[in-house]
N, C-alpha and C. Protein backbone atom coordinates (compact mmCIF):
# COMPACT_ATOMS: atom_id res chain seq x y z
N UNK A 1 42.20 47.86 56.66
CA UNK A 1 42.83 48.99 57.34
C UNK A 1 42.91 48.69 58.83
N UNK A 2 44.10 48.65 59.33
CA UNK A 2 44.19 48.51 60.88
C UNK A 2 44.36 49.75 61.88
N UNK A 3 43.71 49.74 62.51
CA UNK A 3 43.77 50.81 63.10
C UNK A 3 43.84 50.89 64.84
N UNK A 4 44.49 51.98 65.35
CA UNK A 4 44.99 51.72 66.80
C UNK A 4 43.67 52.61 67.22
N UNK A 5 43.16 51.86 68.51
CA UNK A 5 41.86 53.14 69.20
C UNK A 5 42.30 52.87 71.08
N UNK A 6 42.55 54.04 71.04
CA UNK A 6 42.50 54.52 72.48
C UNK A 6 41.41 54.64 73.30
N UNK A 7 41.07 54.15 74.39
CA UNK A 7 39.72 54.44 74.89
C UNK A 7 39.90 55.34 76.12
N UNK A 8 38.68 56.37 75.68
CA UNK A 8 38.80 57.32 76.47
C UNK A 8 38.07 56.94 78.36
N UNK A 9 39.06 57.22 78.94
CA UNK A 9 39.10 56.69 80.63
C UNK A 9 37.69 57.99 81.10
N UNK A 10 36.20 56.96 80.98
CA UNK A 10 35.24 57.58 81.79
C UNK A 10 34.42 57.48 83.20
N UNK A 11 33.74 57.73 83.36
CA UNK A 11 33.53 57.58 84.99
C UNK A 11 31.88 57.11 84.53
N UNK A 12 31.93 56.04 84.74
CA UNK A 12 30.61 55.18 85.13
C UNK A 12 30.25 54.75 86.31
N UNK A 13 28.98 54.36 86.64
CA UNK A 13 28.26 54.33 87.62
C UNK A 13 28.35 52.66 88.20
N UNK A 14 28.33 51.88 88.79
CA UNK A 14 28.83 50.43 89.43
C UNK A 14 27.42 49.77 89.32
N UNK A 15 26.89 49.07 88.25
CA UNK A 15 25.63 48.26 88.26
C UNK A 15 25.86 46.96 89.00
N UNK A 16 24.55 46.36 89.67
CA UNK A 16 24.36 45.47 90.21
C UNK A 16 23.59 44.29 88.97
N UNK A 17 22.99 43.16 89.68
CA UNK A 17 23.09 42.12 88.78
C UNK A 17 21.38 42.60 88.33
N UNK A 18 20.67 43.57 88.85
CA UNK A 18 19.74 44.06 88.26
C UNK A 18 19.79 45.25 87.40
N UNK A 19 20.92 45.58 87.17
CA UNK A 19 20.90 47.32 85.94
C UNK A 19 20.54 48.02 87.08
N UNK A 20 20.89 48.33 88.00
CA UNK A 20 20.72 49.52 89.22
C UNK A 20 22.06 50.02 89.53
N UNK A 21 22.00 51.39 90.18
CA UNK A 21 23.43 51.28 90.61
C UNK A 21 23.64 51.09 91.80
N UNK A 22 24.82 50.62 92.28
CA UNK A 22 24.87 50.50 93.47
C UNK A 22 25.56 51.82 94.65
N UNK A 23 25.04 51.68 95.61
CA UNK A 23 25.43 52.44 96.73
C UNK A 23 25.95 52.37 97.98
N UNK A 24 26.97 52.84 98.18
CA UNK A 24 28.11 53.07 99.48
C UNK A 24 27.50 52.94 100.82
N UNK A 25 28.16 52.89 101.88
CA UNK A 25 27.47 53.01 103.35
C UNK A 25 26.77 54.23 103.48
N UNK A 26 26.99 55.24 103.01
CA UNK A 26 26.42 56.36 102.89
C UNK A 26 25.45 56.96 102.36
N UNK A 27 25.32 56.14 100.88
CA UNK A 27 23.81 56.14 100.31
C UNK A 27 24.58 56.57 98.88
N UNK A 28 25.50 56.85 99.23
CA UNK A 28 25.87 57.63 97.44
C UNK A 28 26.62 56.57 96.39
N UNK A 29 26.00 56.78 95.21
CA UNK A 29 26.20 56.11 94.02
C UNK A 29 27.75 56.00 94.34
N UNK A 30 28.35 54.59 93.87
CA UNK A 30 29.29 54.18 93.58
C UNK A 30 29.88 53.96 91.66
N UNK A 31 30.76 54.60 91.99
CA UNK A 31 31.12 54.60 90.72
C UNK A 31 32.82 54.17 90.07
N UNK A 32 32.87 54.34 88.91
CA UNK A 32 34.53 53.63 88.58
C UNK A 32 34.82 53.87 87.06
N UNK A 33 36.26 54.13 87.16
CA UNK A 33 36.52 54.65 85.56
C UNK A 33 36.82 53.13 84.61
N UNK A 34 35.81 53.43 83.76
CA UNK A 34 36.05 52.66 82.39
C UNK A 34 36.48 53.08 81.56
N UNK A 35 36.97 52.20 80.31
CA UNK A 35 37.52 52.62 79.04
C UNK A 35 36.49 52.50 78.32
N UNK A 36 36.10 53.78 77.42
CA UNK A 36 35.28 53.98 76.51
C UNK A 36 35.26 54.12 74.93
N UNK A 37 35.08 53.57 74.12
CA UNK A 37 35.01 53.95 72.95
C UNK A 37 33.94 54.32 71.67
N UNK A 38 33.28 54.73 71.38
CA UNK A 38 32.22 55.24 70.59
C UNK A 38 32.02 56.68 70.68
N UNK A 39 30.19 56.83 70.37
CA UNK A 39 29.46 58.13 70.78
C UNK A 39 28.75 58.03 72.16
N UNK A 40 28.66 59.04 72.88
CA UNK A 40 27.63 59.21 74.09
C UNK A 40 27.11 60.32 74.14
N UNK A 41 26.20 60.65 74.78
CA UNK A 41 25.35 61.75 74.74
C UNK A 41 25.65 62.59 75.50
N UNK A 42 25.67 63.94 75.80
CA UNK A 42 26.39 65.18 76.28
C UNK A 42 25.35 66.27 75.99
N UNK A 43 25.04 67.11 77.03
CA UNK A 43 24.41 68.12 77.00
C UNK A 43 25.63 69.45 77.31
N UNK A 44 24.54 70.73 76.52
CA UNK A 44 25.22 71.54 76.84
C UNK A 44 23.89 72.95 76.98
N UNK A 45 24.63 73.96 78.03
CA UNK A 45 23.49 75.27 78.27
C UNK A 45 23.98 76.07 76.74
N UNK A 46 23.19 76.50 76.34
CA UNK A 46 22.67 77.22 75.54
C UNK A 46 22.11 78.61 75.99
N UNK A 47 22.63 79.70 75.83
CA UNK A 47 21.54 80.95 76.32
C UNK A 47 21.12 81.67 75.08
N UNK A 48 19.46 81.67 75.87
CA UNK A 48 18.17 82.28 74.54
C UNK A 48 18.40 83.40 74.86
N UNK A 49 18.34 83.98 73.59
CA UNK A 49 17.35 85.80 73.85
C UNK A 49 16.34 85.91 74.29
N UNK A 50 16.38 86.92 74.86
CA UNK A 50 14.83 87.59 75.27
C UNK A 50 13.85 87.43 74.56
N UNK A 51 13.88 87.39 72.90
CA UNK A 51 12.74 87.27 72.41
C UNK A 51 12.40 85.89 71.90
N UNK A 52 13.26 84.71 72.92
CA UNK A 52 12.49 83.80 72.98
C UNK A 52 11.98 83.34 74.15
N UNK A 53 11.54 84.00 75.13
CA UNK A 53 10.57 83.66 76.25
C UNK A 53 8.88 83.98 76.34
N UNK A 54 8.49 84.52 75.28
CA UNK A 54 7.34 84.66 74.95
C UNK A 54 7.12 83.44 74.64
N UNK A 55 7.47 82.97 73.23
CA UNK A 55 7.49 82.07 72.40
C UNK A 55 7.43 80.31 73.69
N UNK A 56 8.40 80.65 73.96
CA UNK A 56 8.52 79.36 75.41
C UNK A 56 6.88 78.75 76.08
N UNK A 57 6.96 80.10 76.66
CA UNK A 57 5.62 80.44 77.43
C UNK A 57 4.52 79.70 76.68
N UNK A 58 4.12 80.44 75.25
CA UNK A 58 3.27 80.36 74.33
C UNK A 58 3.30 78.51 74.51
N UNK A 59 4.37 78.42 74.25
CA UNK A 59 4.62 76.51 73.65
C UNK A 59 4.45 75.98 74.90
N UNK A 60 4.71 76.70 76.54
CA UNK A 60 4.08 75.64 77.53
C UNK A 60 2.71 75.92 77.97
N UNK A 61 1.59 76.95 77.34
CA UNK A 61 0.56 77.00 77.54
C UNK A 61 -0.35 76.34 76.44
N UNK A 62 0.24 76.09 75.29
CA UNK A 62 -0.48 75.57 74.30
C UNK A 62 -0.19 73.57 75.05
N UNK A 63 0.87 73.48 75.24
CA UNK A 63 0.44 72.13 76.05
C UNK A 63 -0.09 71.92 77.04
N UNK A 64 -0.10 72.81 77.75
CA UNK A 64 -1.36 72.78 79.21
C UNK A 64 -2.70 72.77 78.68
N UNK A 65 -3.35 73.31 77.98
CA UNK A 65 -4.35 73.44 76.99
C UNK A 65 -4.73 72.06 76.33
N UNK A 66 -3.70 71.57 75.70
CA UNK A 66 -4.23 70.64 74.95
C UNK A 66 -4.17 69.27 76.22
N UNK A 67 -3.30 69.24 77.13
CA UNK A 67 -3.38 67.94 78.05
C UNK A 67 -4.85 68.61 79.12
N UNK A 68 -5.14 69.35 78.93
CA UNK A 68 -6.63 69.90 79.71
C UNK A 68 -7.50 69.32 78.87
N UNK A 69 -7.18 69.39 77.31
CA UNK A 69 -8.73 69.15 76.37
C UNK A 69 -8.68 67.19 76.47
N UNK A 70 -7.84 66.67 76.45
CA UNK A 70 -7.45 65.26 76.81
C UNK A 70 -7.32 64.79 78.53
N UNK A 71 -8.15 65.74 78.90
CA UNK A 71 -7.90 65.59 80.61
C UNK A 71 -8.51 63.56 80.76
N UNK A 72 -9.64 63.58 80.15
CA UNK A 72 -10.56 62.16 80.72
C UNK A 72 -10.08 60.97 80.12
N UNK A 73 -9.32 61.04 79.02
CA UNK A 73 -8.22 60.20 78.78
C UNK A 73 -6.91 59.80 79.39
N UNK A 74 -6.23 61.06 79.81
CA UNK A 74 -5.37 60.94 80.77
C UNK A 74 -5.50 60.45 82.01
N UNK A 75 -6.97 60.40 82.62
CA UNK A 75 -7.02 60.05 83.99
C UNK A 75 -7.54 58.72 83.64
N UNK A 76 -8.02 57.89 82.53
CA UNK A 76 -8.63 56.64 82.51
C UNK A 76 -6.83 56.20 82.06
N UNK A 77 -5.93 56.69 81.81
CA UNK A 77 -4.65 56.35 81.80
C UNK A 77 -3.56 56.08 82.54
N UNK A 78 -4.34 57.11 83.30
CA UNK A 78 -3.47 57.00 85.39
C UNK A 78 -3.78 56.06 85.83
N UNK A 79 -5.12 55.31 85.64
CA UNK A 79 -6.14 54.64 86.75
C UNK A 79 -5.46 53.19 86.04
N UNK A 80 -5.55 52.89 84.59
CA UNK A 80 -5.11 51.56 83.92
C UNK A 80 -3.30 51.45 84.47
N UNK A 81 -2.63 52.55 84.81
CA UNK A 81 -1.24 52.78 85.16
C UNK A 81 -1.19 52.46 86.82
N UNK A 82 -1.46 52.76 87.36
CA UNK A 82 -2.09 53.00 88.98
C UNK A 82 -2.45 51.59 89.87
N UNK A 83 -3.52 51.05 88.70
CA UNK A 83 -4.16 49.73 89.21
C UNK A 83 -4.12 48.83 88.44
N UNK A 84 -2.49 48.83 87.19
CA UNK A 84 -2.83 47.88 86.64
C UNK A 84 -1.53 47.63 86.19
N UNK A 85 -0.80 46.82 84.99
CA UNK A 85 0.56 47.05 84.69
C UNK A 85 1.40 47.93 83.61
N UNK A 86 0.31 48.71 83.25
CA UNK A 86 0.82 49.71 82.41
C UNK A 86 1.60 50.67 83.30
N UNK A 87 2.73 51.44 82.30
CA UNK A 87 3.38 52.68 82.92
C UNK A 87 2.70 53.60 82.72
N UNK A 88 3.12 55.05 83.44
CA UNK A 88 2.84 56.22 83.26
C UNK A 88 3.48 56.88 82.40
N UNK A 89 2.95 57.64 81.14
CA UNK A 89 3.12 58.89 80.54
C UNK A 89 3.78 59.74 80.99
N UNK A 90 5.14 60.03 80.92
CA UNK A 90 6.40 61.51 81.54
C UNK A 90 5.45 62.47 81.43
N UNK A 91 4.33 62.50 79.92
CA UNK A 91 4.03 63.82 79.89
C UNK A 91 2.56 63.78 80.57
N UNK A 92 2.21 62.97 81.05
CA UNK A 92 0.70 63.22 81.85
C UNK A 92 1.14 64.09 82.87
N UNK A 93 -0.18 64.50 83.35
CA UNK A 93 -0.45 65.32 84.52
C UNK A 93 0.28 64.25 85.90
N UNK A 94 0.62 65.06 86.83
CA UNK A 94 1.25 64.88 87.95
C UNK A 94 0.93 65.33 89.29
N UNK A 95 0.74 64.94 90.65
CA UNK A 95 0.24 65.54 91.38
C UNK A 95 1.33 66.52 92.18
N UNK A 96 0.88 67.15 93.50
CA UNK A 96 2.05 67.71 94.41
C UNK A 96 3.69 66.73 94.71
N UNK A 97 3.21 65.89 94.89
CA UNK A 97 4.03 64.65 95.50
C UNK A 97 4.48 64.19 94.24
N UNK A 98 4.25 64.43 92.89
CA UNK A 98 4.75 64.29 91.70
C UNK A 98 5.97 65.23 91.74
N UNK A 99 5.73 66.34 91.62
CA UNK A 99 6.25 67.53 91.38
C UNK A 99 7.69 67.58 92.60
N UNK A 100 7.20 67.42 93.41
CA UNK A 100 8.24 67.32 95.06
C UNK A 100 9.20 66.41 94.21
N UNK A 101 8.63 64.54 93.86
CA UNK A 101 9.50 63.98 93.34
C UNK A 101 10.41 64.27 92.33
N UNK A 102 10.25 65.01 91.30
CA UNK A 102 10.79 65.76 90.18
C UNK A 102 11.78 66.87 90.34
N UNK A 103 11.53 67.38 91.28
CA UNK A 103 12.72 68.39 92.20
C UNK A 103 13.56 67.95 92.87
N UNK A 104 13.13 66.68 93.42
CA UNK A 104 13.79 65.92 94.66
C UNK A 104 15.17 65.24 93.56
N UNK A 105 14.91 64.56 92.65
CA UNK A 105 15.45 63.70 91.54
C UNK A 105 16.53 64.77 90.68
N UNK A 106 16.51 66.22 90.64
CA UNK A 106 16.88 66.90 89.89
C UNK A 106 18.15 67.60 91.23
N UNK A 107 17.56 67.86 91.93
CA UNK A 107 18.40 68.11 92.96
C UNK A 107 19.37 67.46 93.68
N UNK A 108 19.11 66.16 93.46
CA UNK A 108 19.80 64.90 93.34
C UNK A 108 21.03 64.31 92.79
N UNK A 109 21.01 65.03 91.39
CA UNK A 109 22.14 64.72 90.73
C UNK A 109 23.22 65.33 90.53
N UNK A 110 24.12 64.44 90.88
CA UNK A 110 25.84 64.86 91.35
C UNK A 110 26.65 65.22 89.52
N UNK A 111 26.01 64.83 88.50
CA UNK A 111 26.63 64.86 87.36
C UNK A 111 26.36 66.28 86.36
N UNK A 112 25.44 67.07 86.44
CA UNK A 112 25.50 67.88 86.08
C UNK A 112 26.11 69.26 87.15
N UNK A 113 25.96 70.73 86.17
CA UNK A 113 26.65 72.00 87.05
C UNK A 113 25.24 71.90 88.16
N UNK A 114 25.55 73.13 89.24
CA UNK A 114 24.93 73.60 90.02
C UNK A 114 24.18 74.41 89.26
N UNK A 115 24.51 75.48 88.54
CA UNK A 115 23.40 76.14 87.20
C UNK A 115 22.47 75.73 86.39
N UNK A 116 22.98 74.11 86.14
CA UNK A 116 22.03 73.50 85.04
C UNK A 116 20.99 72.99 86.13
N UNK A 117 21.08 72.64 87.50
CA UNK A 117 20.21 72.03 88.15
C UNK A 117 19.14 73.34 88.50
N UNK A 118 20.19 74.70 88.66
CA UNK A 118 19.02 75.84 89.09
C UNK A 118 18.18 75.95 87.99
N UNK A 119 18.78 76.12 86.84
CA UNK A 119 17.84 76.10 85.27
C UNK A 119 16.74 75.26 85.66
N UNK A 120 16.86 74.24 85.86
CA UNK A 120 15.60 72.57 85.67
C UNK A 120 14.91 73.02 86.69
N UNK A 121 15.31 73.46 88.08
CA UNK A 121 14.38 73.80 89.08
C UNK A 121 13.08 75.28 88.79
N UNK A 122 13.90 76.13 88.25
CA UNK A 122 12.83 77.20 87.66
C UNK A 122 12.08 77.06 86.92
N UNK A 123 13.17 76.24 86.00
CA UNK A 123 12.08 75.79 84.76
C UNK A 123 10.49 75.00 85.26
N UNK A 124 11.00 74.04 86.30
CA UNK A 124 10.03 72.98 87.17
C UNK A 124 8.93 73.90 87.00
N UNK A 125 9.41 74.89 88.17
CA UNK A 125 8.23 75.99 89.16
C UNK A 125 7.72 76.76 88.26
N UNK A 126 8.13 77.36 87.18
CA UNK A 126 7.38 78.02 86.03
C UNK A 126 6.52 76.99 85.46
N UNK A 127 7.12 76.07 84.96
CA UNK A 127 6.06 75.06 84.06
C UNK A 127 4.45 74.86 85.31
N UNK A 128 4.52 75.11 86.70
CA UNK A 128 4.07 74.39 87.76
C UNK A 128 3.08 76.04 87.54
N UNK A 129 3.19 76.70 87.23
CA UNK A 129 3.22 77.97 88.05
C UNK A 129 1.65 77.90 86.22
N UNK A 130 2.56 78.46 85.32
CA UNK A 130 1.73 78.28 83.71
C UNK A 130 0.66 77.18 84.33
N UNK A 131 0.92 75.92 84.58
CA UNK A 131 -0.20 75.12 84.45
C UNK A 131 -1.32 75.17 85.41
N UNK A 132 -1.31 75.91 86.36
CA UNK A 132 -1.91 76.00 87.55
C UNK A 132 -2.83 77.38 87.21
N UNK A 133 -2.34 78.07 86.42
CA UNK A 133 -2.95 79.86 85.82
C UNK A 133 -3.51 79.24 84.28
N UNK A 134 -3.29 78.19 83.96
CA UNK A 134 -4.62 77.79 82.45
C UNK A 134 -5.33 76.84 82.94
N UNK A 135 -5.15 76.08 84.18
CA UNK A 135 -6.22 75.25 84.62
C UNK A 135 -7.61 75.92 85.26
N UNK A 136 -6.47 77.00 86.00
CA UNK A 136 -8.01 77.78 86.75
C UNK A 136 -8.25 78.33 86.24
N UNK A 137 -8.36 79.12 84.86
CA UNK A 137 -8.92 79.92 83.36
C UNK A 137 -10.19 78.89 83.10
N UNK A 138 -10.18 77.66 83.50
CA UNK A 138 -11.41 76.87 83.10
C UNK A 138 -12.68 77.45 83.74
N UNK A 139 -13.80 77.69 82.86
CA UNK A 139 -15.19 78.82 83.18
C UNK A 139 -15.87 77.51 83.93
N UNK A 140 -15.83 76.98 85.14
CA UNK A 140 -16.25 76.45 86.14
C UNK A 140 -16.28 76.87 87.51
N UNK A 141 -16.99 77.06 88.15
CA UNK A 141 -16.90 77.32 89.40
C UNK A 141 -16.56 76.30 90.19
N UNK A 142 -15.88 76.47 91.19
CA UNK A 142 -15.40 77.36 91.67
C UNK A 142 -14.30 78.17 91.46
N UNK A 143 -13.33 77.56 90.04
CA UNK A 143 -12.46 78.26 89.93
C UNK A 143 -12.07 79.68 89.27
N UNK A 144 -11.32 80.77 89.31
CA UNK A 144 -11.52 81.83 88.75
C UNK A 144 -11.86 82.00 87.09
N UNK A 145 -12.07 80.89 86.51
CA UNK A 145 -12.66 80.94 85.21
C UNK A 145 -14.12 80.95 85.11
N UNK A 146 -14.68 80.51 86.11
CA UNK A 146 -16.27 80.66 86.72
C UNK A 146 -16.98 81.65 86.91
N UNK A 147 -16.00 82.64 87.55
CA UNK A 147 -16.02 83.97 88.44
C UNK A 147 -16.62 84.94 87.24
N UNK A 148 -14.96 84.42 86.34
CA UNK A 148 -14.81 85.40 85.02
C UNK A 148 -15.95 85.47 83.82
N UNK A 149 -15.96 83.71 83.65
CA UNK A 149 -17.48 83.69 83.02
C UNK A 149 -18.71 84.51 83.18
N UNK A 150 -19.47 84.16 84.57
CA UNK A 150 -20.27 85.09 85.21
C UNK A 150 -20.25 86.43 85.25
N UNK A 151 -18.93 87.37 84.77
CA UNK A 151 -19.40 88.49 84.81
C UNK A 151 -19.03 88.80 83.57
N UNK A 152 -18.90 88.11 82.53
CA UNK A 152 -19.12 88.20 81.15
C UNK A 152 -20.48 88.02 80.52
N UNK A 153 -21.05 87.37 81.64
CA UNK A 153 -22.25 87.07 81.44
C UNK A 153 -23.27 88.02 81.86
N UNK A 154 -22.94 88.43 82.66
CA UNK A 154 -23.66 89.58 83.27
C UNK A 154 -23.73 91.04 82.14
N UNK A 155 -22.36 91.23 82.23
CA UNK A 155 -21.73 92.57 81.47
C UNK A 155 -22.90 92.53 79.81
N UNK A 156 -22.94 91.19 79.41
CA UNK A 156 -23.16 90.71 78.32
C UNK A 156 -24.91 91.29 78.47
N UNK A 157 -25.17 90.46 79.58
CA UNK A 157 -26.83 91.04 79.12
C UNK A 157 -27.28 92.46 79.58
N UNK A 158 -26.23 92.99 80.82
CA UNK A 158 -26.74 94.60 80.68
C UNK A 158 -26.40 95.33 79.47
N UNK A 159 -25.63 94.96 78.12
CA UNK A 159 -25.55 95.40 77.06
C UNK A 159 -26.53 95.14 76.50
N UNK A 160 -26.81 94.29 75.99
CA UNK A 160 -27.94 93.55 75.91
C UNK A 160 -29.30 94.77 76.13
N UNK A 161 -29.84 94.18 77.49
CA UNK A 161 -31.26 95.08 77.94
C UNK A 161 -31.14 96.61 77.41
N UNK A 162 -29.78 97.17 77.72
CA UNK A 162 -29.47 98.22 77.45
C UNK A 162 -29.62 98.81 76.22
N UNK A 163 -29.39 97.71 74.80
CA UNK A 163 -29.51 98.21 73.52
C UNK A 163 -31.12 98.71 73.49
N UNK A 164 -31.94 97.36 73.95
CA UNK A 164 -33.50 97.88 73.67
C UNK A 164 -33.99 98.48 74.70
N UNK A 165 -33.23 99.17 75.54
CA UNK A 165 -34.14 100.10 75.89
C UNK A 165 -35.02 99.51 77.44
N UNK A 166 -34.51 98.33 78.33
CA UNK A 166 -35.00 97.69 79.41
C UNK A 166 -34.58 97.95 80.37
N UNK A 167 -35.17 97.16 81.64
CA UNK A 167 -34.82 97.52 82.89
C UNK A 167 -34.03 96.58 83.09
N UNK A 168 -32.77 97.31 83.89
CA UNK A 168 -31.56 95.81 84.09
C UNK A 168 -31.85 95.03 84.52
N UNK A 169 -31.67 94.16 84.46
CA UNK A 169 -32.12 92.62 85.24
C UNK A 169 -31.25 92.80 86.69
N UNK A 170 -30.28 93.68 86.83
CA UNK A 170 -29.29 93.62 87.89
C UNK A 170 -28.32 92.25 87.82
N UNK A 171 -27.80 91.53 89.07
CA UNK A 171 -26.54 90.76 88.76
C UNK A 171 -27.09 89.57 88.51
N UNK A 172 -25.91 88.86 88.07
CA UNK A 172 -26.16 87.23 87.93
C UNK A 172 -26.37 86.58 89.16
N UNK A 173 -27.09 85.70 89.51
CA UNK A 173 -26.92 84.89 90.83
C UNK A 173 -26.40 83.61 90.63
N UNK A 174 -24.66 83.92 91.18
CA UNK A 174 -24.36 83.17 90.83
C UNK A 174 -24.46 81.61 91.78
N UNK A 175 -25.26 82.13 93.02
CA UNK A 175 -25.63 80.94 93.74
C UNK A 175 -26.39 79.56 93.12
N UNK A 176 -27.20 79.93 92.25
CA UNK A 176 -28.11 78.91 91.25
C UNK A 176 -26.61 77.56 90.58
N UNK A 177 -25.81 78.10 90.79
CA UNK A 177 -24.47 77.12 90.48
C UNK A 177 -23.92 76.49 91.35
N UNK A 178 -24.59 76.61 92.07
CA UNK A 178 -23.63 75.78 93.53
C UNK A 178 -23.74 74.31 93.50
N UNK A 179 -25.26 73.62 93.42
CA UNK A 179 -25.13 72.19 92.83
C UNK A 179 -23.44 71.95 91.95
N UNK A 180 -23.81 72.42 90.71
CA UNK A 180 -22.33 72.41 89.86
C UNK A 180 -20.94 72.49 90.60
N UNK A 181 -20.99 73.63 91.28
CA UNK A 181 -19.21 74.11 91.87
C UNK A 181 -19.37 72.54 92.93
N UNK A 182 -20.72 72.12 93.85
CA UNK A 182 -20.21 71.36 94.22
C UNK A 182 -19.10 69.89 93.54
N UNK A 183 -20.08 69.87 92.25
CA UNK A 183 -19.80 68.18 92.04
C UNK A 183 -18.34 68.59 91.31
N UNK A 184 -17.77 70.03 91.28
CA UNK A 184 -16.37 70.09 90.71
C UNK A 184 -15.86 70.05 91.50
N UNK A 185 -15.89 70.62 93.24
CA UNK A 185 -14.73 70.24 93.66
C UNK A 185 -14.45 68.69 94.16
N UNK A 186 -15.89 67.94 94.21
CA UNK A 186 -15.62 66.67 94.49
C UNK A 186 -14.51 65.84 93.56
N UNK A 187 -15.17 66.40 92.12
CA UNK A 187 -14.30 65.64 90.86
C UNK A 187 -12.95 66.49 90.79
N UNK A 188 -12.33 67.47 91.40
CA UNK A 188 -10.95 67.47 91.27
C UNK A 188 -10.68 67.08 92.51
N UNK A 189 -11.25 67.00 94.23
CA UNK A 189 -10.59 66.07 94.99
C UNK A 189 -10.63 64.83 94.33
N UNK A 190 -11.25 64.27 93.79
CA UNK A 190 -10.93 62.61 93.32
C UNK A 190 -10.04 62.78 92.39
N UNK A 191 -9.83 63.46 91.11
CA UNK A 191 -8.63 63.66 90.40
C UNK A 191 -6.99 63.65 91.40
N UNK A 192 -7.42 64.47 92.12
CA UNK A 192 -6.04 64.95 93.17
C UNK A 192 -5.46 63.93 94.17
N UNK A 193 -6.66 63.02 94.74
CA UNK A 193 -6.22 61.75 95.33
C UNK A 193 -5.95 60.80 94.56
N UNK A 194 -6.26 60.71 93.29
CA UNK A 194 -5.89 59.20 92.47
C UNK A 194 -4.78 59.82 91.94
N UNK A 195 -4.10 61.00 91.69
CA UNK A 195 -2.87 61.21 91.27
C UNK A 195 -1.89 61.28 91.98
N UNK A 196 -1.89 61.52 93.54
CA UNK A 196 -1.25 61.52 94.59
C UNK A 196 -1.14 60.19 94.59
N UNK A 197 -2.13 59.37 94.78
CA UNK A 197 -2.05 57.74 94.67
C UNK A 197 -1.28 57.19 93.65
N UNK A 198 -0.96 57.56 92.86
CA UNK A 198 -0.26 57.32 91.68
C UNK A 198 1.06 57.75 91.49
N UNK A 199 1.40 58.65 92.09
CA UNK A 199 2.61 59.17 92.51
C UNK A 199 3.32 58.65 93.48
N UNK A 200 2.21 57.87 94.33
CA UNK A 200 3.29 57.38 95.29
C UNK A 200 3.49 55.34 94.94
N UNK A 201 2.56 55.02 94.24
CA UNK A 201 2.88 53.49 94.03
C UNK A 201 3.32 53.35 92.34
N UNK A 202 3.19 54.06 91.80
CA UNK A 202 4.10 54.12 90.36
C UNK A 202 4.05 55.72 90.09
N UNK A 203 5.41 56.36 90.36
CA UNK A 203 5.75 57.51 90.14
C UNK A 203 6.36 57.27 88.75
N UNK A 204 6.64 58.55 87.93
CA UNK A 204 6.88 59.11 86.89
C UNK A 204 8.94 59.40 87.55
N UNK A 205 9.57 58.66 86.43
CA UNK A 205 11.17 58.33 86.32
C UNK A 205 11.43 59.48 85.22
N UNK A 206 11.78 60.55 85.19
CA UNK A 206 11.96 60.97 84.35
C UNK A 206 13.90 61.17 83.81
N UNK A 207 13.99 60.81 84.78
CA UNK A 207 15.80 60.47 84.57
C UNK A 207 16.21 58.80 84.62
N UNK A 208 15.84 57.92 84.31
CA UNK A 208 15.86 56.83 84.41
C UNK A 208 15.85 55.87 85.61
């Protein structure tokens, strides 16, 4: 069977002799129409109902959760990535200067709408926003999961004394924890500098 194929006239990007693209006096991607023929990939917006933003939520806190319960794996993963020749994980944890980069890269691109880029940017700051409100849910001091602990703990034993009939013990002191809150904030400044460090000598490509 012979058959005639037309190729459809697309707009590609101008690679150099390394798979990069190249760029103008100006800094902006150079590009040029080719003839195309096959499949390519194409996105399109989609709008959810309302009663799927619970559900969303639910599905980006259940992964904040579980990359929290895999936290000491992930960071012996940064460090082999960081200081060694492995890549980084899209879906590991990321620092500030991660996050900046990820906005910076999204804001960046000339090929999608102005809507789809506002979508990716909220989406960013929500996902940023969820992970930052289940990290500090962790019952450590100093963070507000510490706080919360402690007066569960408290609440807990004036019920407690109270059933049999005792004298309250009064509050928790929660000073007896301070050794602890110290050596946490040391271990998330060192988390926070080796990921910043990591962000800036092998950052996370999430658009190629």
């Amino acid at each position: 069977m012979n058959l005639t194929i037309t190729p459809k006239l697309t707009e590609r990007y101008v690679l150099d002799a390394a798979g990069k693209a190249t760029t103008d006096a100006d800094g902006k991607a150079v590009t040029q129409e080719v003839g195309f023929v096959g499949i390519g990939p194409a996105g399109e917006l989609v709008q959810q109902p309302v009663t799927a933003v619970l559900p969303a939520v639910g599905d980006n806190v259940g992964a904040v959760v579980h990359m929290i319960l895999n936290l000491p794996q992930r960071m012996v993963d940064i460090v082999n990535a960081a200081f060694g020749p492995g890549e980084r994980d899209p879906n590991g944890p990321i620092s500030v200067v991660g996050v900046g980069r990820v906005a910076g890269e999204i804001a960046s691109i000339n090929t999608i709408p102005v809507a789809s880029k506002a979508a990716s940017l909220i989406g960013l700051l929500a996902s940023l926003n969820v992970a930052l409100f289940v990290f500090n849910l962790i019952p450590l001091m100093p963070l507000d999961g510490g706080h919360v602990a402690g007066a569960l703990w408290e609440g807990l034993r004036r019920r407690v004394v109270k059933l049999f009939k005792r004298k309250d013990p009064g509050p928790v002191d929660m000073a007896r924890l301070m050794p602890l809150t110290f050596a946490v904030v040391i271990l998330l400044g060192g988390m926070s500098l080796l990921l910043i460090y990591a962000d800036i000598v092998k950052p996370i490509n999430l658009f190629g």
